[in-house]
C-alpha atoms as a PDB file:
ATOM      1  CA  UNK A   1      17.382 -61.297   6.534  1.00  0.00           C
ATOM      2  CA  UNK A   2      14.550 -63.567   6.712  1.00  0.00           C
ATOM      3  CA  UNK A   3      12.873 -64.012   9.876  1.00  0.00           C
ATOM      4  CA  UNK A   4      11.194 -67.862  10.917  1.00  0.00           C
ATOM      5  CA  UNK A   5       7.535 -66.656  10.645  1.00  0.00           C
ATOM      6  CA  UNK A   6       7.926 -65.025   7.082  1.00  0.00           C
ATOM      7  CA  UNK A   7       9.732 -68.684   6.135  1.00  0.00           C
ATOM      8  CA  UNK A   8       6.562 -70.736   8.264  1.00  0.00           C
ATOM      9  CA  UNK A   9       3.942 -68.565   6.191  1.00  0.00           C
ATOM     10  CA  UNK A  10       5.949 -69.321   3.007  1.00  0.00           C
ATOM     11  CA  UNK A  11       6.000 -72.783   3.566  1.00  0.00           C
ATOM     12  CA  UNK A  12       2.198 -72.704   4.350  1.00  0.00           C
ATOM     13  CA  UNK A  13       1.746 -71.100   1.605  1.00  0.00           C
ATOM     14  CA  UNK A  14       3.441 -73.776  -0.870  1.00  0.00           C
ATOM     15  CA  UNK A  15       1.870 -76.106   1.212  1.00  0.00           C
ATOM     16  CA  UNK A  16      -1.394 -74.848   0.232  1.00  0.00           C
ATOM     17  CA  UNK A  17      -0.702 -74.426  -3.155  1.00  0.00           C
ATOM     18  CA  UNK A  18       0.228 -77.982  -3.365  1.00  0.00           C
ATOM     19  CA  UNK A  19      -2.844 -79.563  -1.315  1.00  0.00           C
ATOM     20  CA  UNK A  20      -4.728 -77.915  -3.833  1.00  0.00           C
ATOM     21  CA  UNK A  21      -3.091 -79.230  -7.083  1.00  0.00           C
ATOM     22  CA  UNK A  22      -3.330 -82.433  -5.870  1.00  0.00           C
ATOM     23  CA  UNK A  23      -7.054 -82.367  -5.342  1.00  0.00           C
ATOM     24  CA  UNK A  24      -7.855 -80.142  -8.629  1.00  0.00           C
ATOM     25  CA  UNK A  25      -5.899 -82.872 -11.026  1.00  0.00           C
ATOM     26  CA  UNK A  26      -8.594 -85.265 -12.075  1.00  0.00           C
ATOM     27  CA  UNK A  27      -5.683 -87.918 -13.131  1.00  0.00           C
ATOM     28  CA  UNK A  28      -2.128 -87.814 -13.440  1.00  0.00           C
ATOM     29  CA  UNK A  29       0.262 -89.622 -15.920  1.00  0.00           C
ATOM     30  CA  UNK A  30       3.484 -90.234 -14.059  1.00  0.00           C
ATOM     31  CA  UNK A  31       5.016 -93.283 -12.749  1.00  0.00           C
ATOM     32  CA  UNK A  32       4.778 -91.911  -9.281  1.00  0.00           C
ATOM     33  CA  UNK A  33       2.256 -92.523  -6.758  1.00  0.00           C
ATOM     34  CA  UNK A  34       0.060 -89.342  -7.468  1.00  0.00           C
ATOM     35  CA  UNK A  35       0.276 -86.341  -5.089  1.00  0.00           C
ATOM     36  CA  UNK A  36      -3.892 -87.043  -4.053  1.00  0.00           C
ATOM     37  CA  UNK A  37      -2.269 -90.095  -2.403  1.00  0.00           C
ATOM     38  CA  UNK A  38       1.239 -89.495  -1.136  1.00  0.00           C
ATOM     39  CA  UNK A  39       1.707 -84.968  -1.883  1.00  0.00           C
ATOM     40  CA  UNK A  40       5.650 -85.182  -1.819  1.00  0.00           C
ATOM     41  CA  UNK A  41       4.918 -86.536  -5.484  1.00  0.00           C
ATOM     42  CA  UNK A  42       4.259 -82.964  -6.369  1.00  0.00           C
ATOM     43  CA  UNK A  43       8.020 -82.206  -5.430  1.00  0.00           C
ATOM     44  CA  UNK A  44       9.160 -84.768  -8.266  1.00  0.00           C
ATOM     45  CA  UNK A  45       7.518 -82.715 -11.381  1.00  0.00           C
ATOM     46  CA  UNK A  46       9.770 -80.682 -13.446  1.00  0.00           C
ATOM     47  CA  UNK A  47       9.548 -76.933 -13.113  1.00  0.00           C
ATOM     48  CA  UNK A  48       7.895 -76.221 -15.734  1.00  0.00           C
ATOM     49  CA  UNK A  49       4.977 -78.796 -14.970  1.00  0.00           C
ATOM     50  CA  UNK A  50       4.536 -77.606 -11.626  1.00  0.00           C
ATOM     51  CA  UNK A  51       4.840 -74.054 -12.879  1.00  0.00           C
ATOM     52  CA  UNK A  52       1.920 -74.706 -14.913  1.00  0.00           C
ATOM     53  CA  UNK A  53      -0.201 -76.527 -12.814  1.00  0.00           C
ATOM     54  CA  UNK A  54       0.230 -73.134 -10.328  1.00  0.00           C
ATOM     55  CA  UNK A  55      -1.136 -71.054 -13.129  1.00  0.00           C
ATOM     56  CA  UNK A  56      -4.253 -73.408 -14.063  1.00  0.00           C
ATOM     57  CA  UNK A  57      -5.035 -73.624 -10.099  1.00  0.00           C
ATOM     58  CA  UNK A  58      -5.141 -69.783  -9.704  1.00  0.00           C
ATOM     59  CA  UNK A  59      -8.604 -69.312 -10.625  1.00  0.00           C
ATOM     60  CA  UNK A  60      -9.764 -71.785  -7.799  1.00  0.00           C
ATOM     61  CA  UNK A  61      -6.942 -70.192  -5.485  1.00  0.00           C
ATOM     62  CA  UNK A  62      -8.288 -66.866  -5.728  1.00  0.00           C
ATOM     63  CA  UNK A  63     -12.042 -68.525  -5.444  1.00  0.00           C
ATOM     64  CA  UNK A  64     -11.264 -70.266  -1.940  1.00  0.00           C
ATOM     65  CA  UNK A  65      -9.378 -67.479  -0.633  1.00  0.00           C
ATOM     66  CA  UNK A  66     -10.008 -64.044  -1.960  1.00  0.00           C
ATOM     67  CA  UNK A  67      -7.865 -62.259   0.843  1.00  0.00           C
ATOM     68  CA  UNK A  68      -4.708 -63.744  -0.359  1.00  0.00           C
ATOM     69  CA  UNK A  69      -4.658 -62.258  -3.660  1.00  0.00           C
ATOM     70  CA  UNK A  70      -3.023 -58.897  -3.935  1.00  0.00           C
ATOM     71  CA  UNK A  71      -4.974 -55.913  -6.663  1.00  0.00           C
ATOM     72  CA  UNK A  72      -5.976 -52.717  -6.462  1.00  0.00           C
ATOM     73  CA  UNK A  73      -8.754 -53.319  -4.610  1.00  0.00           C
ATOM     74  CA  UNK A  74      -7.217 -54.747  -1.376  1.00  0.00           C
ATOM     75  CA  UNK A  75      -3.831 -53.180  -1.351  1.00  0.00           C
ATOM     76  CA  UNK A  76      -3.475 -51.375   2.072  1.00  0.00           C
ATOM     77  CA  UNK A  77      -4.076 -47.782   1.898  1.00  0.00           C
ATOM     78  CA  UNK A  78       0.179 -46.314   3.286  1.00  0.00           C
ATOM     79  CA  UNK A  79      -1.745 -43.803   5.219  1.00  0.00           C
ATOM     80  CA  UNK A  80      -4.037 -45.828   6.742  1.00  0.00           C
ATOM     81  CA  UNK A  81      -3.074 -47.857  10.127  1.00  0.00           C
ATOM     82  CA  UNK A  82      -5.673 -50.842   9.592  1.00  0.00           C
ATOM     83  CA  UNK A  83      -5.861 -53.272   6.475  1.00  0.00           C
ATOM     84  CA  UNK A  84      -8.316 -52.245   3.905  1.00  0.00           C
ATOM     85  CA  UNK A  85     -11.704 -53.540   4.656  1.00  0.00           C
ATOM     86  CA  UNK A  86     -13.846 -52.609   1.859  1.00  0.00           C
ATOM     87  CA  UNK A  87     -11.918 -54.958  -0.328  1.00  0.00           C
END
């Protein structure tokens, strides 16, 4: 069962994701308004389109904000009851 603040962060999340497609994308070659101007654009690509435009806006993703990204090095140690600062 999903709870509302896992759903909220999820939706942030894609949110995100979105806001910064649509300011990575130099130009755009759809007959839609493009998402820099109106973002529910974004929701109109197919799946694979906006499936790749995820994967080419990871690198700048994990530049803006390191914490989000999950690796070895940030991973929460199970016997420890604090997140792992020396990340």
């Amino acid at each position: 069962m999903e709870c509302a603040g896992e759903k909220e962060g999820v939706m942030q999340a894609v949110g995100m994701q979105n806001g910064l497609i649509a300011v990575m994308v130099e130009s755009w070659s759809f007959d839609l308004l493009p998402p820099n101007v109106r973002l529910d654009s974004i929701e109109e690509l197919t799946p694979l389109d906006y499936e790749k435009l995820l994967e080419e806006s990871l690198p700048a993703q994990t530049a803006l904000f390191p914490s989000l990204v999950v690796n070895e090095t940030n991973v929460n140690d199970p016997k420890a009851s604090t997140a792992n600062f020396n990340a």
